[in-house]
Protein backbone atom coordinates (compact mmCIF):
# COMPACT_ATOMS: atom_id res chain seq x y z
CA UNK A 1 114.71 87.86 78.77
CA UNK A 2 117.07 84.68 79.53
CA UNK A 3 115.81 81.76 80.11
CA UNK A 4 116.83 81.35 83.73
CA UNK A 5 115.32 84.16 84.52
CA UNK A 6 112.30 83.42 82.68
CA UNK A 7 112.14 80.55 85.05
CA UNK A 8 112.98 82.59 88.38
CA UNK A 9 109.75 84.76 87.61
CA UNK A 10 108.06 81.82 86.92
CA UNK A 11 108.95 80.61 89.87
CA UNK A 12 108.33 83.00 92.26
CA UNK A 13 104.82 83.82 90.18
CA UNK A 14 103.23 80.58 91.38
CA UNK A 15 104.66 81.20 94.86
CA UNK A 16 102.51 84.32 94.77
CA UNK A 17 99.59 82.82 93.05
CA UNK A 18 97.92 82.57 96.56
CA UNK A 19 98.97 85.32 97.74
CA UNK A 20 96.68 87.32 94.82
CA UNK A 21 94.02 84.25 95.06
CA UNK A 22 93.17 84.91 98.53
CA UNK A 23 92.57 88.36 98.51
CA UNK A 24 92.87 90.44 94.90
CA UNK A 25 94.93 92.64 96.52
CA UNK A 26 97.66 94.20 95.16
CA UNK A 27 99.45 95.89 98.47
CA UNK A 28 99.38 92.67 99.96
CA UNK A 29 100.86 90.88 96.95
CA UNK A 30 103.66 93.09 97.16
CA UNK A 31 104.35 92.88 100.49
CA UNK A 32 105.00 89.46 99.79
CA UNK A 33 106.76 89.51 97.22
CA UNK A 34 108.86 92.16 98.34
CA UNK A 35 109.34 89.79 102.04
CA UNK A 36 111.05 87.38 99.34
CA UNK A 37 113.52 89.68 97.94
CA UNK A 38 111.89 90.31 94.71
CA UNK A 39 112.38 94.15 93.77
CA UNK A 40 112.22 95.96 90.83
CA UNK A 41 111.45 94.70 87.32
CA UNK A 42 111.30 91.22 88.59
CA UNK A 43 108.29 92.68 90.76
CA UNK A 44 106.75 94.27 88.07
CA UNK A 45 107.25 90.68 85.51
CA UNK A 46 105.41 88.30 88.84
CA UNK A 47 102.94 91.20 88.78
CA UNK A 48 101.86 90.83 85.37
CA UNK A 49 101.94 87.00 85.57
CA UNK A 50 99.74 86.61 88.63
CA UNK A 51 97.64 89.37 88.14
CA UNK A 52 97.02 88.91 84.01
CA UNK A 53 97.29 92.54 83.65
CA UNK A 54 99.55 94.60 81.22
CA UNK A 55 102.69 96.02 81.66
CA UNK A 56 101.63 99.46 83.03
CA UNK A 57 98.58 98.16 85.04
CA UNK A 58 101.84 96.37 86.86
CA UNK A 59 103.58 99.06 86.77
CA UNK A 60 101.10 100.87 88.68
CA UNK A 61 100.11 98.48 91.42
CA UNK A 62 104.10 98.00 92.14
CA UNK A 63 104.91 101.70 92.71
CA UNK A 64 101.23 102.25 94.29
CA UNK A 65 101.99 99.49 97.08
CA UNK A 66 102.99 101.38 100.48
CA UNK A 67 105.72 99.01 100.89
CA UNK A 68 107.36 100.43 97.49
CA UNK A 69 107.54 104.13 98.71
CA UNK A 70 110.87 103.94 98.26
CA UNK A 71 111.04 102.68 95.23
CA UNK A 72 108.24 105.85 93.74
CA UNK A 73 110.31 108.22 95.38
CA UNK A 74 113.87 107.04 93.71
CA UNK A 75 111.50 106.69 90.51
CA UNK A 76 110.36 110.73 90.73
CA UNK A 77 113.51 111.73 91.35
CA UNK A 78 114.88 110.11 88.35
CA UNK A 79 112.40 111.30 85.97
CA UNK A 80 112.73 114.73 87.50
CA UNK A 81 116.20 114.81 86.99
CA UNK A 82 115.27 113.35 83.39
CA UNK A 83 113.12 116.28 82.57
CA UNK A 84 115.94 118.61 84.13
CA UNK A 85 118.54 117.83 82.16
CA UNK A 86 116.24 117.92 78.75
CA UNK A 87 115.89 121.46 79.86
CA UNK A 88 119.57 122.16 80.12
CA UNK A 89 120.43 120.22 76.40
């Protein structure tokens, strides 16, 4: 990872240090950070960092969060079409 965006997570991770502080929850942590345009693996990266958690217990709580449904369902389709096209090979 660059450093500038090394910095941006860093950034928005003590932003949502609160956020997490205040109530452990990980729905509401991504409501905020999605409310602040961070998406995706930048999510996932602030996740880990405010939480302390690994890389898949991120994982988790990001695609879990309601406000990420559309996030899962682009994610299931993908891997479906993944597994798909293994078949086809």
């Amino acid at each position: 990872m660059d450093a500038e965006r090394e910095a941006r997570i860093a950034e928005v991770a003590a932003r949502a240090q609160p956020v997490w502080a205040e109530s452990h929850d990980g729905g509401a942590l991504q409501d905020f950070l999605k409310g602040i345009g961070c998406d995706g693996v930048d999510a996932v990266m602030v996740t880990r960092q405010v939480v302390g958690c690994s890389l898949g217990e991120a994982q988790e709580m990001f695609f879990t969060a309601p406000c990420r449904s559309a996030e899962l369902a682009f994610h299931n389709a993908f891997m479906e079409g993944l597994e798909r096209s293994q078949g086809d090979v």
